[in-house]
N, C-alpha and C. Protein backbone atom coordinates (compact mmCIF):
# COMPACT_ATOMS: atom_id res chain seq x y z
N UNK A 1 0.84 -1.18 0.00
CA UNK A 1 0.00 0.00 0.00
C UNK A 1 0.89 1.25 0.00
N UNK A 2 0.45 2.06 -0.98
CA UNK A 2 1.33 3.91 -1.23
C UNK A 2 0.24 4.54 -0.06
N UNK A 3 1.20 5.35 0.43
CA UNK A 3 0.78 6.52 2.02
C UNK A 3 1.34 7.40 0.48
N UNK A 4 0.74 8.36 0.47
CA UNK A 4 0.90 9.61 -0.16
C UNK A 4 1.59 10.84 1.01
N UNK A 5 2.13 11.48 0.54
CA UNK A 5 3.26 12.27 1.70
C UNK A 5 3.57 13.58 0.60
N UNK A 6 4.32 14.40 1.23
CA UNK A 6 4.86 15.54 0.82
C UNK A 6 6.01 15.68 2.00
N UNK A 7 6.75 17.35 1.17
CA UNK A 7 8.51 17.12 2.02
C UNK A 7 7.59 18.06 3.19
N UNK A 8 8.38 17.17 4.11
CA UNK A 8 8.24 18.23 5.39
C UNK A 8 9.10 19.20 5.72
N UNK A 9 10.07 18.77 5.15
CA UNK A 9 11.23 19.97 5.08
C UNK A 9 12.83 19.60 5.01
N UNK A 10 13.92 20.12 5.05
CA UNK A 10 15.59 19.30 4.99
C UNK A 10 15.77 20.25 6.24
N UNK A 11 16.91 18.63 6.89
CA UNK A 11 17.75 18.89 7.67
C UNK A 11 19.26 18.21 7.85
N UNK A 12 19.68 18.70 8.73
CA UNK A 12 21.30 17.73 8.35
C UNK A 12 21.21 16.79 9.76
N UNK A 13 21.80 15.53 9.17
CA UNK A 13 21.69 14.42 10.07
C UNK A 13 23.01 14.96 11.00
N UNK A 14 22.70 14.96 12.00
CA UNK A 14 23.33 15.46 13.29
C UNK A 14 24.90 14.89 13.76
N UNK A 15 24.73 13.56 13.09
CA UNK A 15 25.83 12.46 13.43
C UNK A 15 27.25 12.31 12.29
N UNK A 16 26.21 12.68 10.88
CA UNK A 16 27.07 12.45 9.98
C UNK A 16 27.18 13.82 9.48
N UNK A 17 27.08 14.62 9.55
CA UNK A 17 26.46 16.09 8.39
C UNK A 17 25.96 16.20 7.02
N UNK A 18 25.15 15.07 6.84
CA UNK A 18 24.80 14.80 5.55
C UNK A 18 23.33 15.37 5.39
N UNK A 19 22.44 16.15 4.20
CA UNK A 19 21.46 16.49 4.46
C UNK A 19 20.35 15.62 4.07
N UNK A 20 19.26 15.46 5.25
CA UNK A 20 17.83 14.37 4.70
C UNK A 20 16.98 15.33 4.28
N UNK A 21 16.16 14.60 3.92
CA UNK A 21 14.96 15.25 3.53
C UNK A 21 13.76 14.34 3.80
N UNK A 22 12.50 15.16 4.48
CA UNK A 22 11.90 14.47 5.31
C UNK A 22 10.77 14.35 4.88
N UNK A 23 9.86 13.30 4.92
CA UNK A 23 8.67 12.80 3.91
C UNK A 23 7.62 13.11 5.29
N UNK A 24 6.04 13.30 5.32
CA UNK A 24 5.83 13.04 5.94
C UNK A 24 3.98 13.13 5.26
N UNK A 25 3.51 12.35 5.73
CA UNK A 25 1.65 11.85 5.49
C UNK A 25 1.05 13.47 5.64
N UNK A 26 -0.21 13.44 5.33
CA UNK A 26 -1.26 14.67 5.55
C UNK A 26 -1.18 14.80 7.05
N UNK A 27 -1.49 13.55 7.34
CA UNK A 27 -2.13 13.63 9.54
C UNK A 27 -0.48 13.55 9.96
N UNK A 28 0.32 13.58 9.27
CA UNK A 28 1.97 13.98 9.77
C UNK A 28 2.26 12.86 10.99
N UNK A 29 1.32 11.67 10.85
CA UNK A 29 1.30 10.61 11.50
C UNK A 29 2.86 9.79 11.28
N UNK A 30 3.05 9.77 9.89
CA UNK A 30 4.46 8.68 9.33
C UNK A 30 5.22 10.08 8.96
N UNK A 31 6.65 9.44 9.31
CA UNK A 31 7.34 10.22 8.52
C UNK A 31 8.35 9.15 7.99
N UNK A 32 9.27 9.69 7.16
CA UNK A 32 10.29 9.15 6.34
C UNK A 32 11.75 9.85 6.38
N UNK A 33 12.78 9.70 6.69
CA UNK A 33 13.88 10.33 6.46
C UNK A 33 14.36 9.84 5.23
N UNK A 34 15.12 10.36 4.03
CA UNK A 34 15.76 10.25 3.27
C UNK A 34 17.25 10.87 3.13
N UNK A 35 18.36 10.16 3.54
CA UNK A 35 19.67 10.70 3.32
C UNK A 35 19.62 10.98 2.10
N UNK A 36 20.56 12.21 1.24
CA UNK A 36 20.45 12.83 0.08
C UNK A 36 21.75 13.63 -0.28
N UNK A 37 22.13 14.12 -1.27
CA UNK A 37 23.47 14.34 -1.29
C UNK A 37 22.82 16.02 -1.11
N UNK A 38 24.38 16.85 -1.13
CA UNK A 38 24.20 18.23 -0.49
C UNK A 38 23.87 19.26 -2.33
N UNK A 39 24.26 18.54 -2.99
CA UNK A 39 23.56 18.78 -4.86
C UNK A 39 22.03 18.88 -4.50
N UNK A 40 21.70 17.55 -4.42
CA UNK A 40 20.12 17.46 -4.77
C UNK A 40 19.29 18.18 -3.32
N UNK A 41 20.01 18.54 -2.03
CA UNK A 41 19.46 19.11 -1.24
C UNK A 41 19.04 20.47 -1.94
N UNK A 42 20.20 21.11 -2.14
CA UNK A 42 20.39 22.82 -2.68
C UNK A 42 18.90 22.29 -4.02
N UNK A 43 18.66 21.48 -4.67
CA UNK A 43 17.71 21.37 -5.78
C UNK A 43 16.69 21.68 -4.85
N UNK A 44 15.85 20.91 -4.18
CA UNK A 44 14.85 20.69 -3.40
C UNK A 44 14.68 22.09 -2.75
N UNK A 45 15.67 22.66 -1.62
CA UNK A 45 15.72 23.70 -0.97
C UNK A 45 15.29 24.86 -2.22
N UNK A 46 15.99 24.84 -3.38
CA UNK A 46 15.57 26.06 -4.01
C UNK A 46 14.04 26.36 -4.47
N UNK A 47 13.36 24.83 -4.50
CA UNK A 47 12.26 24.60 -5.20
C UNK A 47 11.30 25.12 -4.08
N UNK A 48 11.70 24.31 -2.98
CA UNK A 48 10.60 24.62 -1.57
C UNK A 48 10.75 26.37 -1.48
N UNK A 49 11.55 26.98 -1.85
CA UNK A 49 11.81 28.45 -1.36
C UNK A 49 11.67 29.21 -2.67
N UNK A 50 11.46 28.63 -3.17
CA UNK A 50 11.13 29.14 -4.76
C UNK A 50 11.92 30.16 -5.54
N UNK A 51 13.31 29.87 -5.53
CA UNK A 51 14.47 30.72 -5.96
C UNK A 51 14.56 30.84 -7.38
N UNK A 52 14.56 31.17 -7.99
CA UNK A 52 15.38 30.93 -9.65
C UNK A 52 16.29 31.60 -10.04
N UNK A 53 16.82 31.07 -10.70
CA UNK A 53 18.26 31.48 -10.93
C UNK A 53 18.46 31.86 -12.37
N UNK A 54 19.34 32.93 -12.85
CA UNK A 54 19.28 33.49 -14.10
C UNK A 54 19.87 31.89 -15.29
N UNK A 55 20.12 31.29 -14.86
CA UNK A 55 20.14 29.83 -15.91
C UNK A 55 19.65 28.55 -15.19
N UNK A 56 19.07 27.92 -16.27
CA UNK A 56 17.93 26.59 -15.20
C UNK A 56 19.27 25.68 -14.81
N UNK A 57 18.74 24.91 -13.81
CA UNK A 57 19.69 24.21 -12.68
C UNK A 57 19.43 22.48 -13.60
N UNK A 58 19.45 22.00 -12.97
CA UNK A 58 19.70 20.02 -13.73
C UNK A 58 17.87 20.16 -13.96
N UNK A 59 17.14 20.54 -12.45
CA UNK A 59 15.92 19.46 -12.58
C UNK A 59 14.99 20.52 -13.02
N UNK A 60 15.03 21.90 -13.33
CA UNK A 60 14.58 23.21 -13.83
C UNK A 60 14.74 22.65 -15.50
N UNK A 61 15.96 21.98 -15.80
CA UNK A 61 16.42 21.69 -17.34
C UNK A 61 15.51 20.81 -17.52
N UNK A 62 15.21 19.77 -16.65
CA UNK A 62 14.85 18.38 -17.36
C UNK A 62 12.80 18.53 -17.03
N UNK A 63 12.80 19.63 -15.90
CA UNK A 63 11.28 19.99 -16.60
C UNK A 63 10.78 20.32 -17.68
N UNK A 64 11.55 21.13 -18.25
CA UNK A 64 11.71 22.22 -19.14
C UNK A 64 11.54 20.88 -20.76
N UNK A 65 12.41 20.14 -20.52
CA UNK A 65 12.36 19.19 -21.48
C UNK A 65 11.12 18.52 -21.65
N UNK A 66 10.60 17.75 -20.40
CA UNK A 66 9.20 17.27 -20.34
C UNK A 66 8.51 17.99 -20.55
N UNK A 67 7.82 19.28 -20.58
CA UNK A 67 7.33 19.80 -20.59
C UNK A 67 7.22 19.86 -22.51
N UNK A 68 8.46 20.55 -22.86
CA UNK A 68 8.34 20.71 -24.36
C UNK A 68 8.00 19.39 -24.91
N UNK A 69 8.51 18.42 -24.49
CA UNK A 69 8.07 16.84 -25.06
C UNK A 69 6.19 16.66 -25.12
N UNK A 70 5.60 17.12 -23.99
CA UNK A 70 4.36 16.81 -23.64
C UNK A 70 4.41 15.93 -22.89
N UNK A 71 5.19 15.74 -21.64
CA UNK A 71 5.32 14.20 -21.04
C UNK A 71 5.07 15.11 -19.52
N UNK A 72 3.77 14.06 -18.75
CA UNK A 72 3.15 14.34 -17.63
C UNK A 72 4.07 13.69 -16.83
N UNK A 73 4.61 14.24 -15.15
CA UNK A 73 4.37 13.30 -14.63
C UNK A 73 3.40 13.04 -13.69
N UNK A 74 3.77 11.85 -13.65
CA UNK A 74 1.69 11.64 -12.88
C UNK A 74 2.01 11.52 -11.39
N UNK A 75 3.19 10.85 -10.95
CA UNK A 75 3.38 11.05 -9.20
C UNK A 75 5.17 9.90 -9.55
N UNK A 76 5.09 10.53 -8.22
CA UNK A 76 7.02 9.41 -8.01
C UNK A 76 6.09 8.66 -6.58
N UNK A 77 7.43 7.49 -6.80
CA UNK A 77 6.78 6.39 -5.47
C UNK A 77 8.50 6.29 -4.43
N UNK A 78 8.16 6.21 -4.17
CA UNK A 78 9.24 5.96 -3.29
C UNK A 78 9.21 3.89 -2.82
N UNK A 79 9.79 3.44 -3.47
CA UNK A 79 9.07 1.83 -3.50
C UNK A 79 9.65 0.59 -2.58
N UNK A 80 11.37 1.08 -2.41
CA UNK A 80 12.14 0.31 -1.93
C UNK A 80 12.83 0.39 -0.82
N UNK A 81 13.44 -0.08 -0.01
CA UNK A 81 14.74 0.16 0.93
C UNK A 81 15.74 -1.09 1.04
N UNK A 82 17.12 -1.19 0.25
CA UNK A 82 17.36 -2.11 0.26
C UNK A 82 18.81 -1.80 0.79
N UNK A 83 19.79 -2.29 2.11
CA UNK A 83 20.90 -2.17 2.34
C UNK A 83 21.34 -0.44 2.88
N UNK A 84 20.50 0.47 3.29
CA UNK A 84 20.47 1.84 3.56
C UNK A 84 20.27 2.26 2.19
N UNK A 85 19.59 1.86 1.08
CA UNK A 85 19.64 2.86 -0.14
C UNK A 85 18.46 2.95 -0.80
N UNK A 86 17.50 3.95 -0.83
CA UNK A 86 15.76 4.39 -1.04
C UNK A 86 16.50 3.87 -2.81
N UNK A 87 15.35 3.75 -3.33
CA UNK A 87 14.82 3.51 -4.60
C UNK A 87 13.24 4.34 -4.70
N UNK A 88 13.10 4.70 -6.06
CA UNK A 88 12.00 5.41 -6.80
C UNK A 88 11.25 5.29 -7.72
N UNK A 89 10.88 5.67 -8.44
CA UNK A 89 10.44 5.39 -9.67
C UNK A 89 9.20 6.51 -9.90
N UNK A 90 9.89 6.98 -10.91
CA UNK A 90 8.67 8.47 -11.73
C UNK A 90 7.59 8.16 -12.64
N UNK A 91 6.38 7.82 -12.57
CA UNK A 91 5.46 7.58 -13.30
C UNK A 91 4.94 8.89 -13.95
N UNK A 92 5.35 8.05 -15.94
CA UNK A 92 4.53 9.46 -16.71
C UNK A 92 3.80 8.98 -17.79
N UNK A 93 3.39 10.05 -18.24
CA UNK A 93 2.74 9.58 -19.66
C UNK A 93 3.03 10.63 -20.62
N UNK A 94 3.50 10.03 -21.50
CA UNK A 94 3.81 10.76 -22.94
C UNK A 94 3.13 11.12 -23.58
N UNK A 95 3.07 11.93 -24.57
CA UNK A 95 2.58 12.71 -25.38
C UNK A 95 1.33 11.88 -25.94
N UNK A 96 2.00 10.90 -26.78
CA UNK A 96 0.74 9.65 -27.42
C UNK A 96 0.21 9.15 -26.47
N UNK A 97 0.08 9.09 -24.85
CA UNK A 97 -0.85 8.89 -23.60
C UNK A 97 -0.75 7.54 -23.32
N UNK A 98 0.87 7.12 -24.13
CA UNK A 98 1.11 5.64 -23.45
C UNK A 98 2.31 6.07 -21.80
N UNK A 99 1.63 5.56 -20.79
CA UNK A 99 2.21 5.27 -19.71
C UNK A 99 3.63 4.75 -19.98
N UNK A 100 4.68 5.36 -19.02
CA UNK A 100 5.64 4.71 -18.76
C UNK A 100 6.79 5.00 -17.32
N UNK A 101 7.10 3.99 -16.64
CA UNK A 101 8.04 4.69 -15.45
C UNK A 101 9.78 4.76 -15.86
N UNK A 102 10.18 5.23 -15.05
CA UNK A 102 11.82 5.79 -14.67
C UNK A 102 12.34 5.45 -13.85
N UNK A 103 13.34 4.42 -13.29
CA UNK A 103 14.15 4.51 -11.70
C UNK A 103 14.67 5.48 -11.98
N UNK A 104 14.85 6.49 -10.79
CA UNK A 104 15.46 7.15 -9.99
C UNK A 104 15.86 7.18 -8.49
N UNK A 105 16.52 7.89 -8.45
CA UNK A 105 17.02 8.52 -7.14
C UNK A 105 16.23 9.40 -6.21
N UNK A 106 15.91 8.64 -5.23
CA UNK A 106 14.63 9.51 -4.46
C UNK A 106 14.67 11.00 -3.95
N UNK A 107 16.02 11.42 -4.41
CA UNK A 107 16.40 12.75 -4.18
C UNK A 107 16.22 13.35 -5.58
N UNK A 108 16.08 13.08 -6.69
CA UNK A 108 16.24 13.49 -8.02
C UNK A 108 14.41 13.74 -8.39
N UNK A 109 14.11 12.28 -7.87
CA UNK A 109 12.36 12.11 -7.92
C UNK A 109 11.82 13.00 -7.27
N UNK A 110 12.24 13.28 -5.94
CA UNK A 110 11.20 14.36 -5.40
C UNK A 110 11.82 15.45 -6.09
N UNK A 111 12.61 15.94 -6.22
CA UNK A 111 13.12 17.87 -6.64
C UNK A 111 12.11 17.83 -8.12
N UNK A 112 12.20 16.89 -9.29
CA UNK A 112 11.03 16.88 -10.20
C UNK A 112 9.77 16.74 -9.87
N UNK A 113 9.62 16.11 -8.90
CA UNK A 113 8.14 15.60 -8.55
C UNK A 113 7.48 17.37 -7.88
N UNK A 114 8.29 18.14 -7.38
CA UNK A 114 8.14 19.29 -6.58
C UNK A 114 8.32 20.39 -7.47
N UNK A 115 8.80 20.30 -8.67
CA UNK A 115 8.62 20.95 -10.33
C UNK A 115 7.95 20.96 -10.96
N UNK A 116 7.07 19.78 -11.04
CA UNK A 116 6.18 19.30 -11.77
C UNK A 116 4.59 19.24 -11.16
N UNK A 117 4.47 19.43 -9.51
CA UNK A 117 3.28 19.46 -8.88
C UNK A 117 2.87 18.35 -8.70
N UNK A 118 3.77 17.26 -8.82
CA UNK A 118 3.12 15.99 -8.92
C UNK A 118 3.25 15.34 -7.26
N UNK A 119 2.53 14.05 -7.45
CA UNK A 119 1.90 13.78 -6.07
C UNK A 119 3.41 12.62 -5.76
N UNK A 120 3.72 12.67 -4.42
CA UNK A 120 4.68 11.66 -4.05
C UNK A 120 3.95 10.62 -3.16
N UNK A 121 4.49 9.33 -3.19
CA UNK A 121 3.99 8.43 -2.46
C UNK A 121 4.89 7.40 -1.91
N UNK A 122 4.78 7.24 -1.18
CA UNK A 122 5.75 6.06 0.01
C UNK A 122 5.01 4.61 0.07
N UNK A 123 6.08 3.62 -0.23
CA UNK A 123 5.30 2.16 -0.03
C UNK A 123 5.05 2.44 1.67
N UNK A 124 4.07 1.79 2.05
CA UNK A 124 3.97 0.98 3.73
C UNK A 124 5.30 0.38 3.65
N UNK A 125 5.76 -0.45 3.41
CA UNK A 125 6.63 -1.70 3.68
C UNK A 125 8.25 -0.74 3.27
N UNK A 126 8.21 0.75 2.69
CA UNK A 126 9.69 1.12 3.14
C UNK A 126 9.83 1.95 4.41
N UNK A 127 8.57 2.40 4.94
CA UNK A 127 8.42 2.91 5.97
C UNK A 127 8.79 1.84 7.02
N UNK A 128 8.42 0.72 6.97
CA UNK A 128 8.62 -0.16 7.84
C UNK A 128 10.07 -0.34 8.15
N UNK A 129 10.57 -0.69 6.82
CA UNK A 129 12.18 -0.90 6.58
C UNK A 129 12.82 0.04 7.39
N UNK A 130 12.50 1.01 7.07
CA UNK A 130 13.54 2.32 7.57
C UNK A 130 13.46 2.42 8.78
N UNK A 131 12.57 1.25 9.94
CA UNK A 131 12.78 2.12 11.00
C UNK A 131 13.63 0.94 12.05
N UNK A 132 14.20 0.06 10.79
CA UNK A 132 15.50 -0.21 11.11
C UNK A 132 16.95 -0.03 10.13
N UNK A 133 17.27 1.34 9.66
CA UNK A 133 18.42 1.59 8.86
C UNK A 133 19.05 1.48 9.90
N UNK A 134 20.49 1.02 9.30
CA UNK A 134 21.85 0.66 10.06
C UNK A 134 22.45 2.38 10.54
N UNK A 135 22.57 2.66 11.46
CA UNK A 135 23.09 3.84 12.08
C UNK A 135 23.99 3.79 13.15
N UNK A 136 25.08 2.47 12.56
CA UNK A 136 25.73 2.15 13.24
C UNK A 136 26.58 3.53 13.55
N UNK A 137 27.58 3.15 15.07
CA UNK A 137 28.46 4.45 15.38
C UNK A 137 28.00 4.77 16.90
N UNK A 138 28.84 5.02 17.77
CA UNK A 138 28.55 5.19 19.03
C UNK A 138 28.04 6.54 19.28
N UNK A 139 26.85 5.80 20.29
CA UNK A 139 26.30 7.00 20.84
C UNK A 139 25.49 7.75 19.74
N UNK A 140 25.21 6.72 18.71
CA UNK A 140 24.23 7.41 17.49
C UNK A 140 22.50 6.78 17.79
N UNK A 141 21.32 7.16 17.50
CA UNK A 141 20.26 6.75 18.24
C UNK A 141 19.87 5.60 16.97
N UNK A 142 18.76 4.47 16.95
CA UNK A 142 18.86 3.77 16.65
C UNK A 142 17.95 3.96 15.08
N UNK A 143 17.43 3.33 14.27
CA UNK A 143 16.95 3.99 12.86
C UNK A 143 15.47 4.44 13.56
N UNK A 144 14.60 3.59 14.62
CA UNK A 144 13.26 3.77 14.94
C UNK A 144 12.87 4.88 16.05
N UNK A 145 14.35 4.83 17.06
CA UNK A 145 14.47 6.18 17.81
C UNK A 145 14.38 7.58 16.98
N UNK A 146 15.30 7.24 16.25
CA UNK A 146 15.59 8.71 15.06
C UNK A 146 14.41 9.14 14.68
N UNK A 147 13.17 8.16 13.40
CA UNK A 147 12.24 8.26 13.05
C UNK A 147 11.17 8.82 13.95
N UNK A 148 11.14 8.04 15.71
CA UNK A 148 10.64 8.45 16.94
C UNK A 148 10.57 10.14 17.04
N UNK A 149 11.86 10.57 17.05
CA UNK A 149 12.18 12.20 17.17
C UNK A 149 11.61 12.94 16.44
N UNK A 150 11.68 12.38 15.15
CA UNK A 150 11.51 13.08 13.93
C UNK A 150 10.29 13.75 13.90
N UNK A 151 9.16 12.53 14.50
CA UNK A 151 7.87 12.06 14.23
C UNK A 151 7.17 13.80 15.28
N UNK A 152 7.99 14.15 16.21
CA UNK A 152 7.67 15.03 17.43
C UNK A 152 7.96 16.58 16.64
N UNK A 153 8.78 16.63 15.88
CA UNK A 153 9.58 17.73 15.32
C UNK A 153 8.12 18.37 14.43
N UNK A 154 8.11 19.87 14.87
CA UNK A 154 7.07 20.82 14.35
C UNK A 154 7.62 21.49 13.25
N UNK A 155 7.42 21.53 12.05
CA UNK A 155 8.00 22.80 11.09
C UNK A 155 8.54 23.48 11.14
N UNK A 156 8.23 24.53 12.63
CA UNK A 156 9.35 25.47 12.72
C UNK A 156 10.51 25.40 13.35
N UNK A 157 10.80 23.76 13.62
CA UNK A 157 11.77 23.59 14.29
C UNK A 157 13.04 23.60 13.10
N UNK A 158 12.52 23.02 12.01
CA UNK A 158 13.24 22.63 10.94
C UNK A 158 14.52 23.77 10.11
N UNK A 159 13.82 25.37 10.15
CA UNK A 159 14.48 26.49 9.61
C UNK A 159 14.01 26.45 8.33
N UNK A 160 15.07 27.21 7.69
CA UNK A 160 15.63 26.97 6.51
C UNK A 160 17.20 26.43 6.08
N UNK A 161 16.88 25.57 5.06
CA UNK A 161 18.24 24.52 5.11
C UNK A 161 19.17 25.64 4.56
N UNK A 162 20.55 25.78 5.04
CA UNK A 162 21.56 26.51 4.89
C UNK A 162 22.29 26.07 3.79
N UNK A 163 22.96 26.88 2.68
CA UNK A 163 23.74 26.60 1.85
C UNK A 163 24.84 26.87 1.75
């Protein structure tokens, strides 16, 4: 079963300094962390804050392309968790209105998916996964503690992600 979600916002994982980006349901019941590189953060961050820049950026380009193509997308899934590493997949439809998906990178999927207005969705069963990711390292909290915290964290705790 897909939980439909939107970003709740980026932050940097405390332990490693790497930036996530945080999924979370309508009733903000589930959330999701996604580790993400500090590229596709600055994508996301510009989109959520709605920056533009005097030349289009990677996922500004590759709207820009779909768009001139006639190619919808219809929503990204977020589908997998295998070994600490999210998997995706962009569902669209082309011009002639034959369906087709994309793996991606769940950091690449949402910054388009958040370009494009399209709907994001989380399997049940990676939510599950994730709330045992390996976070090995002393004195680091455990993947379901983390998710635990996360789950408490209000919007405005979040800021704005720094560049």
């Amino acid at each position: 079963m897909f939980l439909k979600m939107k970003v709740f916002g980026l932050t940097i994982d405390p332990f490693t300094n790497v930036p996530i980006v945080i999924l979370k349901d309508h009733d903000e019941k589930n959330a999701l962390p996604v580790w993400i590189g500090v590229l596709e953060a600055s994508a996301i961050a510009s989109e959520l804050e709605k920056v533009r820049f005097s030349r289009p950026m990677t996922h500004d380009l590759l709207k820009e392309i779909l768009k001139n193509l006639s190619v919808t997308v219809n929503k990204i899934e977020v589908n997998d968790l295998k070994d600490n590493v999210y998997y995706a997949t962009i569902h669209m439809t082309g011009k002639d209105g034959s369906d087709f998906t994309l793996d991606a990178r769940p950091s690449d999927a949402i910054a388009l998916a958040l370009r494009m207005n399209s709907n994001i969705f989380v399997d049940s069963s990676v939510l599950e996964k994730s709330k045992s990711i390996d976070m090995r390292g002393e004195g680091k909290k455990s993947g379901k503690d983390f998710l635990d915290s996360l789950e408490d964290i209000s919007p405005g705790e979040f800021g704005k992600y720094k560049m």
